[in-house]
PDB file of N, CA and C in Angstrom:
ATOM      1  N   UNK A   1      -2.868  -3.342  -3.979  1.00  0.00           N
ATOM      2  CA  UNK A   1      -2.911  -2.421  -2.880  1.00  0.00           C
ATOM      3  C   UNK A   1      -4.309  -2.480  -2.284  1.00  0.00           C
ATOM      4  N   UNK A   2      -4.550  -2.237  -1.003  1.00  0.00           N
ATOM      5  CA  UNK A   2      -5.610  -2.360  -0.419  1.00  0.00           C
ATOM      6  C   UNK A   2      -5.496  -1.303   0.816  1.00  0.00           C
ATOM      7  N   UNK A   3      -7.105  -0.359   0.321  1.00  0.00           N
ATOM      8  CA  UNK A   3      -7.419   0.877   0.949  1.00  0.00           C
ATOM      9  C   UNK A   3      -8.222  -0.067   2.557  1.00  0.00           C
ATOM     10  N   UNK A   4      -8.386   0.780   3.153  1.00  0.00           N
ATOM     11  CA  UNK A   4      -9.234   0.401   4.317  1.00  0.00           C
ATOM     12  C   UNK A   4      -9.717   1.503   5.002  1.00  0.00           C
ATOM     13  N   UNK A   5     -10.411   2.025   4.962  1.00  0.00           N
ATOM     14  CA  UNK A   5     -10.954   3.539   5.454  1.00  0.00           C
ATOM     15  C   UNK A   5     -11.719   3.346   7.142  1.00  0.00           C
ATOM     16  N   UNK A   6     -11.216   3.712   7.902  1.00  0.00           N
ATOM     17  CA  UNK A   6     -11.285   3.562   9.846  1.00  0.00           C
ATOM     18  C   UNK A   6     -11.400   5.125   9.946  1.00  0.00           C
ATOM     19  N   UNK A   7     -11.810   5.083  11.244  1.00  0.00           N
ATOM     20  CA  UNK A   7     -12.828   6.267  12.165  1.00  0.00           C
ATOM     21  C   UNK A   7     -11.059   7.177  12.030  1.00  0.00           C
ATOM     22  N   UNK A   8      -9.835   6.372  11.931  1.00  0.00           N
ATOM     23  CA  UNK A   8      -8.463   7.478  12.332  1.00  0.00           C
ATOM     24  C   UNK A   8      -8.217   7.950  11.573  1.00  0.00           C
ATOM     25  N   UNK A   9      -8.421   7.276   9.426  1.00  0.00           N
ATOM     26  CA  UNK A   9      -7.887   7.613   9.090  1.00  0.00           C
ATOM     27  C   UNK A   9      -7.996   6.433   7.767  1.00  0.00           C
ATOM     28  N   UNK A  10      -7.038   6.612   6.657  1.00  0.00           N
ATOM     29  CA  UNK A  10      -7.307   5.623   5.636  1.00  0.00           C
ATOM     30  C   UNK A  10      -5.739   4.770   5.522  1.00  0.00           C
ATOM     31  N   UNK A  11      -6.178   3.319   5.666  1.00  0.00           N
ATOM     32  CA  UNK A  11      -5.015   2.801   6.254  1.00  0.00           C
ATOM     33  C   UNK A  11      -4.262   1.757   4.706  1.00  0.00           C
ATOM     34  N   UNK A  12      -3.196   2.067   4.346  1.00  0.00           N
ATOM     35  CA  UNK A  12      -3.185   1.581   2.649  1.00  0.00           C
ATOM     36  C   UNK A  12      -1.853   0.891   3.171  1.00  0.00           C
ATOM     37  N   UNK A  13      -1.925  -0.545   2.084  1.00  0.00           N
ATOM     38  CA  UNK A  13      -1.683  -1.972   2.430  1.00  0.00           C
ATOM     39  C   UNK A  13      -0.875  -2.245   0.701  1.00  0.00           C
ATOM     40  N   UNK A  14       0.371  -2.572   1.050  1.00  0.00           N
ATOM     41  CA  UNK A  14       0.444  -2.828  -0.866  1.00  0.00           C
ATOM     42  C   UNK A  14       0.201  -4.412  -0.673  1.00  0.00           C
ATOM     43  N   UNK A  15      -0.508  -4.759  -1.747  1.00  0.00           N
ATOM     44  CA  UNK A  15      -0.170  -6.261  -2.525  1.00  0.00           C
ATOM     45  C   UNK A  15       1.086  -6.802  -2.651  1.00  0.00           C
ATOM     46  N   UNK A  16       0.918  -7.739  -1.857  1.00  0.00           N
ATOM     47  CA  UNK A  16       2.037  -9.008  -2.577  1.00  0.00           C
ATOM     48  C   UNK A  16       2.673  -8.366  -4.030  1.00  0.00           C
ATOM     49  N   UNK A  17       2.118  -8.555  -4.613  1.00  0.00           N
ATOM     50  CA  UNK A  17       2.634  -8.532  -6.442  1.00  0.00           C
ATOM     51  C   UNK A  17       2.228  -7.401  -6.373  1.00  0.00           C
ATOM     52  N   UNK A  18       2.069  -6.023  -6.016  1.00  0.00           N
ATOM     53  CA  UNK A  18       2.000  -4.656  -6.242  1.00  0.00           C
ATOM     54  C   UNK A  18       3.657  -4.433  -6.787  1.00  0.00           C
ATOM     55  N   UNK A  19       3.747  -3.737  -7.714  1.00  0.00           N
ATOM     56  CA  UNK A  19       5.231  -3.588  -8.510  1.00  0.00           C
ATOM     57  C   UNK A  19       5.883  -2.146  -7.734  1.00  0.00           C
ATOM     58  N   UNK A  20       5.143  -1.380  -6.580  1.00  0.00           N
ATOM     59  CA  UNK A  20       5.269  -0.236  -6.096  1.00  0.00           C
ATOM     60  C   UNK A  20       5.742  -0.648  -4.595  1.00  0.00           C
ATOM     61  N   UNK A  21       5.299  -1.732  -4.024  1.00  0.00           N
ATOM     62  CA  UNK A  21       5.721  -2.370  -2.991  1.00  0.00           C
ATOM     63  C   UNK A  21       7.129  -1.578  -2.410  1.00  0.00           C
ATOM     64  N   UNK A  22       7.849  -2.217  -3.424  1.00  0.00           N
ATOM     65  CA  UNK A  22       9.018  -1.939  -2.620  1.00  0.00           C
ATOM     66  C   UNK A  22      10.283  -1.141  -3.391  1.00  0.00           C
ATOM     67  N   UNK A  23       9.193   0.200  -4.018  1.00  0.00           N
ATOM     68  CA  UNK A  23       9.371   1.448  -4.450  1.00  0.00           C
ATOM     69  C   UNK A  23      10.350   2.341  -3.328  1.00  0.00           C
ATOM     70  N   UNK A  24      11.863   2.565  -3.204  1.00  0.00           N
ATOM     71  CA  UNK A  24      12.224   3.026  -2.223  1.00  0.00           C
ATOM     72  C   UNK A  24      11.920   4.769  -1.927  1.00  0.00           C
ATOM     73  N   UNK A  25      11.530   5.514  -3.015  1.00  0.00           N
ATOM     74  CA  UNK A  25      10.806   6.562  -2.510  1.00  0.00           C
ATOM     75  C   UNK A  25       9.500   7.272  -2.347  1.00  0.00           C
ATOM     76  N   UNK A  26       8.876   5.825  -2.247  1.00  0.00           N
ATOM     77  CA  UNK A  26       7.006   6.366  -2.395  1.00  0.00           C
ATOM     78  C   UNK A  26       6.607   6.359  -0.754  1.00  0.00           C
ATOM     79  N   UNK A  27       7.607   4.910   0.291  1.00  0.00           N
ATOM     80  CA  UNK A  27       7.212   5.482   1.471  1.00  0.00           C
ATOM     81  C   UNK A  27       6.338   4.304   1.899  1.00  0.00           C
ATOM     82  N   UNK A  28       6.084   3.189   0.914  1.00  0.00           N
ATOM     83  CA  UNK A  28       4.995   1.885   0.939  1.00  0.00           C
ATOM     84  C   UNK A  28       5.373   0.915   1.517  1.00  0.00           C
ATOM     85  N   UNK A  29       6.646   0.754   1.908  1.00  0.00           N
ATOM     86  CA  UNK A  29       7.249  -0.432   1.873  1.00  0.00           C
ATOM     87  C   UNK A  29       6.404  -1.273   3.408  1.00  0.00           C
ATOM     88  N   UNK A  30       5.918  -0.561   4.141  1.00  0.00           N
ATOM     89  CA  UNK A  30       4.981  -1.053   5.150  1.00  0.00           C
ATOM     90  C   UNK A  30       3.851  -0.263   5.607  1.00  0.00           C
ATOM     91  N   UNK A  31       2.539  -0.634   6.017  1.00  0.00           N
ATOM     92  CA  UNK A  31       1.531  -0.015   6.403  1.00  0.00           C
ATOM     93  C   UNK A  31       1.816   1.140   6.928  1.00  0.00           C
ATOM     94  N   UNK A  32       0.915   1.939   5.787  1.00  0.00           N
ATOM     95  CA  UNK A  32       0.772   3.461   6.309  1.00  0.00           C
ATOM     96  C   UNK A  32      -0.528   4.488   6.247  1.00  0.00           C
ATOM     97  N   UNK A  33      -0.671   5.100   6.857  1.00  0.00           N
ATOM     98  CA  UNK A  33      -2.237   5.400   7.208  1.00  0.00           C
ATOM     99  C   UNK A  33      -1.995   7.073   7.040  1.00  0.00           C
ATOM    100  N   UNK A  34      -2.697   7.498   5.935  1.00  0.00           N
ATOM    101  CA  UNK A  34      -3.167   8.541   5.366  1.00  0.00           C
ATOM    102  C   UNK A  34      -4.199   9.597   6.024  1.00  0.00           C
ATOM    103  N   UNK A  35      -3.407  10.863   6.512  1.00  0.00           N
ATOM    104  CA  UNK A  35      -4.909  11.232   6.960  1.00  0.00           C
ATOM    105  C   UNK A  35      -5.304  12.762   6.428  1.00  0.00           C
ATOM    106  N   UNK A  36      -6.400  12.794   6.784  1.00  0.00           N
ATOM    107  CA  UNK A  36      -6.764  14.282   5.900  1.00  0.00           C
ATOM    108  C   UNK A  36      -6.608  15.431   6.897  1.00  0.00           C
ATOM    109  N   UNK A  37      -6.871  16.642   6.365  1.00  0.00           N
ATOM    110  CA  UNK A  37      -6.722  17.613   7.049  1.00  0.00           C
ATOM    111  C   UNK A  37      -7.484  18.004   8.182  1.00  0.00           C
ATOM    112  N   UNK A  38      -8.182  17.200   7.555  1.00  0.00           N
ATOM    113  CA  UNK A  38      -9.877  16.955   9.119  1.00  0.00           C
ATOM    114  C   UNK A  38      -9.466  16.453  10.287  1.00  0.00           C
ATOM    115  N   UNK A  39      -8.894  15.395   9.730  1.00  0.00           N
ATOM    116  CA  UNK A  39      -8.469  14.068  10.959  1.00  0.00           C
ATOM    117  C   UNK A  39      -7.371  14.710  11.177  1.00  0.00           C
ATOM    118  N   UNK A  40      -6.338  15.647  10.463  1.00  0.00           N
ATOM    119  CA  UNK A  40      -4.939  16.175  11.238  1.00  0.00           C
ATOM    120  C   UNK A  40      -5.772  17.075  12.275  1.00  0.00           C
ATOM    121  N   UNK A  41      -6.851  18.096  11.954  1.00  0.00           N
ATOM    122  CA  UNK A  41      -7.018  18.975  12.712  1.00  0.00           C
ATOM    123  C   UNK A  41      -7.739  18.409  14.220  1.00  0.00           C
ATOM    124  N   UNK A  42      -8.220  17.510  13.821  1.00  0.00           N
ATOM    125  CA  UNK A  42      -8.861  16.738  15.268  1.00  0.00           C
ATOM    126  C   UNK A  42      -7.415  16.262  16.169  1.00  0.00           C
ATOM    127  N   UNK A  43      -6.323  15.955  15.428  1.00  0.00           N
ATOM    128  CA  UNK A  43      -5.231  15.509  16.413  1.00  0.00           C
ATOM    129  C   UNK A  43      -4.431  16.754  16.751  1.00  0.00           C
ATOM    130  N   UNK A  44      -4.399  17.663  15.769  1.00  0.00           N
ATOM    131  CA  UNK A  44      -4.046  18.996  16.487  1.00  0.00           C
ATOM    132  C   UNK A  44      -4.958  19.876  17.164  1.00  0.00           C
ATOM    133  N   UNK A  45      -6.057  19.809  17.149  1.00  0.00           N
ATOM    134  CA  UNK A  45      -6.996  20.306  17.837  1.00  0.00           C
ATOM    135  C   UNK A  45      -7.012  21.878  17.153  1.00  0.00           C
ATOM    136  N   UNK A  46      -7.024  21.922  15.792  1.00  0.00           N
ATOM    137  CA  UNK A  46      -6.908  23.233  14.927  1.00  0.00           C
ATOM    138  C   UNK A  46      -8.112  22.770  14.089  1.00  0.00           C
ATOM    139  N   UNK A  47      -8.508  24.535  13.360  1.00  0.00           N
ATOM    140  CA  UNK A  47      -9.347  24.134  12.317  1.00  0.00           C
ATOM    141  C   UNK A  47      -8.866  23.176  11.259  1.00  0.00           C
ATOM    142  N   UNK A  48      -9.239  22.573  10.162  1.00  0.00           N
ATOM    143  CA  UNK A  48      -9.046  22.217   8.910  1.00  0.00           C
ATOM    144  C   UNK A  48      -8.163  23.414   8.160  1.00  0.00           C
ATOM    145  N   UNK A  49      -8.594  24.810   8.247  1.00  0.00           N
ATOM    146  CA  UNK A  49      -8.265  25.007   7.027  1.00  0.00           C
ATOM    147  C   UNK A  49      -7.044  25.855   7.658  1.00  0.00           C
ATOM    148  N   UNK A  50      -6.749  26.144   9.228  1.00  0.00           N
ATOM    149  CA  UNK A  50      -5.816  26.438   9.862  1.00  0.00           C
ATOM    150  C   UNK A  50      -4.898  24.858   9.254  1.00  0.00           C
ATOM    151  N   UNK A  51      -4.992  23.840   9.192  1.00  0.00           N
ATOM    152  CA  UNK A  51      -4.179  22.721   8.907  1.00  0.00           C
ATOM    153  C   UNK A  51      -3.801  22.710   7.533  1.00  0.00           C
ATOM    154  N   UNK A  52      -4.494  23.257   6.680  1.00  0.00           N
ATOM    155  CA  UNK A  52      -3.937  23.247   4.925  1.00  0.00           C
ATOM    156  C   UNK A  52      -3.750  24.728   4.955  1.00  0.00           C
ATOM    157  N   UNK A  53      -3.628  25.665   5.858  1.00  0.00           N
ATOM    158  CA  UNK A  53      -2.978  27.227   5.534  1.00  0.00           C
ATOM    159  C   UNK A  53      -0.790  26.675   6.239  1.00  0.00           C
ATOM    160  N   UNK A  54      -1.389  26.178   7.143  1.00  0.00           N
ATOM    161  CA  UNK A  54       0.145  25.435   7.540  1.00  0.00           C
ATOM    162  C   UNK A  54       0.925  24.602   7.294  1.00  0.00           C
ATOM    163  N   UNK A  55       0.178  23.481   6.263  1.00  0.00           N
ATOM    164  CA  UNK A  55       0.872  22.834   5.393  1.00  0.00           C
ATOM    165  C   UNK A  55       1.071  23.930   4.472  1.00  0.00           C
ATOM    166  N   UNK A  56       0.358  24.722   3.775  1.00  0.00           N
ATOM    167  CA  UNK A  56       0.980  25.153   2.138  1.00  0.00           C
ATOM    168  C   UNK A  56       2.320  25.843   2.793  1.00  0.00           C
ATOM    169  N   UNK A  57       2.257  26.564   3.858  1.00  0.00           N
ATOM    170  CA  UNK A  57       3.955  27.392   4.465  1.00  0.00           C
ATOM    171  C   UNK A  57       4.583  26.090   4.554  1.00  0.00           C
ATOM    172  N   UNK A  58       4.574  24.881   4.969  1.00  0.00           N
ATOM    173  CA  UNK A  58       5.962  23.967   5.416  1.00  0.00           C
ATOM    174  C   UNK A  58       5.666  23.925   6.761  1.00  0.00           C
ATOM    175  N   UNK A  59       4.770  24.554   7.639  1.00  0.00           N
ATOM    176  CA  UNK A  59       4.807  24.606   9.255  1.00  0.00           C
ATOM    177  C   UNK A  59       4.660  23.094   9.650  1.00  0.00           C
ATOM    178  N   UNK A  60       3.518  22.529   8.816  1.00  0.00           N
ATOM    179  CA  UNK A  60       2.903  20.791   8.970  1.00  0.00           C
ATOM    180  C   UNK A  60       3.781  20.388   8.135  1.00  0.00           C
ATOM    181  N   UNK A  61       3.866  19.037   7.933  1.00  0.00           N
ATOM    182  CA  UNK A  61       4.469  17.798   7.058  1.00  0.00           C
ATOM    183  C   UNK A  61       3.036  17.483   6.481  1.00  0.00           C
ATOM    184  N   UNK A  62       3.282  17.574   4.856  1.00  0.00           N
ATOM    185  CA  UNK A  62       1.872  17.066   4.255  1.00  0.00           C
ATOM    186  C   UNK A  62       2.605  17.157   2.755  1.00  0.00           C
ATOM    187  N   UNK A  63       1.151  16.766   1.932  1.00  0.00           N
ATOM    188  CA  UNK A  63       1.836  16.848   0.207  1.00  0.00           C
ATOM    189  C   UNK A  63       0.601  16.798  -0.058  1.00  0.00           C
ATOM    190  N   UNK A  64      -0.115  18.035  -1.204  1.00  0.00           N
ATOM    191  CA  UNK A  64      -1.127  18.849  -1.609  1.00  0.00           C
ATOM    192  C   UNK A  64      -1.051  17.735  -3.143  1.00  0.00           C
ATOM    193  N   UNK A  65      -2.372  16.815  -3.255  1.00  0.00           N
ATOM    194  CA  UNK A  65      -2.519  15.889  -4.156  1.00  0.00           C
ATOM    195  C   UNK A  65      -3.560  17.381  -4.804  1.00  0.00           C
ATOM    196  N   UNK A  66      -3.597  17.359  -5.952  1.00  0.00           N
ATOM    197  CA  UNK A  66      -4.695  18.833  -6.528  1.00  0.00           C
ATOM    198  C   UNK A  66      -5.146  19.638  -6.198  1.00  0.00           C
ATOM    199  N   UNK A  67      -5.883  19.258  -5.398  1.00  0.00           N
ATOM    200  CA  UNK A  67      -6.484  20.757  -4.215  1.00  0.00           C
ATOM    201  C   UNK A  67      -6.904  20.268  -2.856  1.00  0.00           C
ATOM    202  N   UNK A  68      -6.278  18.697  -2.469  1.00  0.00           N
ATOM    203  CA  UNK A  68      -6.503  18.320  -1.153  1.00  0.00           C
ATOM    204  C   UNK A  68      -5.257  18.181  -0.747  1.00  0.00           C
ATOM    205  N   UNK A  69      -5.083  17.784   0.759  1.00  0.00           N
ATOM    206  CA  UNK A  69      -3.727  18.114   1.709  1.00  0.00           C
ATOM    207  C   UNK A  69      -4.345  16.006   2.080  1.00  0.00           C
ATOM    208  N   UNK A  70      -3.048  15.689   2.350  1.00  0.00           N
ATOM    209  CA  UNK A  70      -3.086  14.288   2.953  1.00  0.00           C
ATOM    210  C   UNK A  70      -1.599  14.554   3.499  1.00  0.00           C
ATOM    211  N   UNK A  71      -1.918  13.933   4.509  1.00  0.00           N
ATOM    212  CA  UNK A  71      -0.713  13.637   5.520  1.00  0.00           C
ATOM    213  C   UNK A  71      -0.850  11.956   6.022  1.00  0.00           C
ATOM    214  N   UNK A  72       1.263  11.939   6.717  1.00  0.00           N
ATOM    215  CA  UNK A  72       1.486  11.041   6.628  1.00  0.00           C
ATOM    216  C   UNK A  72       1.218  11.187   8.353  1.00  0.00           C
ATOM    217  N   UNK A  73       0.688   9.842   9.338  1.00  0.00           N
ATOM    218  CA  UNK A  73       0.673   9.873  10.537  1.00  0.00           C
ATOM    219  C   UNK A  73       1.483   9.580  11.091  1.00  0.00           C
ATOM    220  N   UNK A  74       2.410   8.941  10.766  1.00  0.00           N
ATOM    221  CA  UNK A  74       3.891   8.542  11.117  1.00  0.00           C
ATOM    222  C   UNK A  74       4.388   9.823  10.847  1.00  0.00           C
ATOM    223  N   UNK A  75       4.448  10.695  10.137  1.00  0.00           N
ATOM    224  CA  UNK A  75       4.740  11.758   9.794  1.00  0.00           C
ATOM    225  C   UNK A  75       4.529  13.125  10.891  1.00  0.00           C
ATOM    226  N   UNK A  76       3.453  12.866  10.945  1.00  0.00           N
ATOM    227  CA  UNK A  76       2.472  13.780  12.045  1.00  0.00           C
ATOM    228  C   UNK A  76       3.424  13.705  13.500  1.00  0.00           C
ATOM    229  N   UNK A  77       3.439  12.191  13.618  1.00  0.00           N
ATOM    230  CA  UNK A  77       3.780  12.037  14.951  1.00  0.00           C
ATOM    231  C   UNK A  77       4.911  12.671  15.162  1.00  0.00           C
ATOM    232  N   UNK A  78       5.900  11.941  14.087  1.00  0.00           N
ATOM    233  CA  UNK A  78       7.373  12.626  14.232  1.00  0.00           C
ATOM    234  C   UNK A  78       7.353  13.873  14.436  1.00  0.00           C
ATOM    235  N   UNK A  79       7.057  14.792  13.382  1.00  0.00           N
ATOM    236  CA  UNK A  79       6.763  15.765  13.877  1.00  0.00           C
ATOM    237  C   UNK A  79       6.399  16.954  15.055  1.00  0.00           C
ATOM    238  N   UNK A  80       5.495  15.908  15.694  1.00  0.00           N
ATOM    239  CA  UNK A  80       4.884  16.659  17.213  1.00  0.00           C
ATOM    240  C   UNK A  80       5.846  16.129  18.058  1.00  0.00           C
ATOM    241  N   UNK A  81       7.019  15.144  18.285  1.00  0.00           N
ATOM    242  CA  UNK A  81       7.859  14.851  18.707  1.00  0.00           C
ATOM    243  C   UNK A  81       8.811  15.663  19.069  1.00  0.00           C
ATOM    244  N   UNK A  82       9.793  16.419  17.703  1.00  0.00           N
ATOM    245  CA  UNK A  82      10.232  17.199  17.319  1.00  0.00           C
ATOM    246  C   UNK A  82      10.253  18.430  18.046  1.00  0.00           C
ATOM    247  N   UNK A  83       8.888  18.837  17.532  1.00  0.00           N
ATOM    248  CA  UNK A  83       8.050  20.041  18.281  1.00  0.00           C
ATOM    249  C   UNK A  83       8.822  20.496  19.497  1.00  0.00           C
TER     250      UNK A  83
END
C-alpha cells in the first residue's frame, strides 16, 4: 500500500500483492483519498470541530479511527450531491 499525503488530502494506493487489495468491504479496491476533519471543514466551509460534532450524530459520512474522524471524499461528494 502506498500513502501519498497532497495539499487535498491523503491519497492511499494498494500494492499489487497487498492481500487487502481486493478486500470487498474495506472500500480499496481503487484509489481513494482520505481526508480529515480539517480538510472536510475547508470543503464545507465549517469549523473542524463543527465537522467531528456532525459526524459523531450521522449528519456527515465519516468513521471515528480512536479519537480522530477521517472521511471518505468520494464519500463527501456523494453526499453533498444528495444534499
Amino acid at each position: 500500500m502506498t500513502l501519498r499525503a497532497t495539499s487535498e488530502g491523503t491519497t492511499i494506493t494498494p500494492a499489487a500483492n497487498d492481500h487487502l487489495a481486493d478486500h470487498p468491504h474495506l472500500g480499496i479496491q481503487d484509489q481513494q483519498e482520505v481526508l480529515t476533519a480539517e480538510e472536510v471543514g475547508k470543503i464545507l466551509r465549517l469549523h473542524p470541530v463543527t465537522v467531528r460534532l456532525k459526524a459523531a450524530s450521522g449528519e456527515i459520512p465519516g468513521r471515528q479511527l480512536g479519537n480522530r474522524w477521517r472521511f471518505s471524499r468520494t464519500r463527501i461528494n456523494e453526499w453533498l450531491m444528495a444534499a
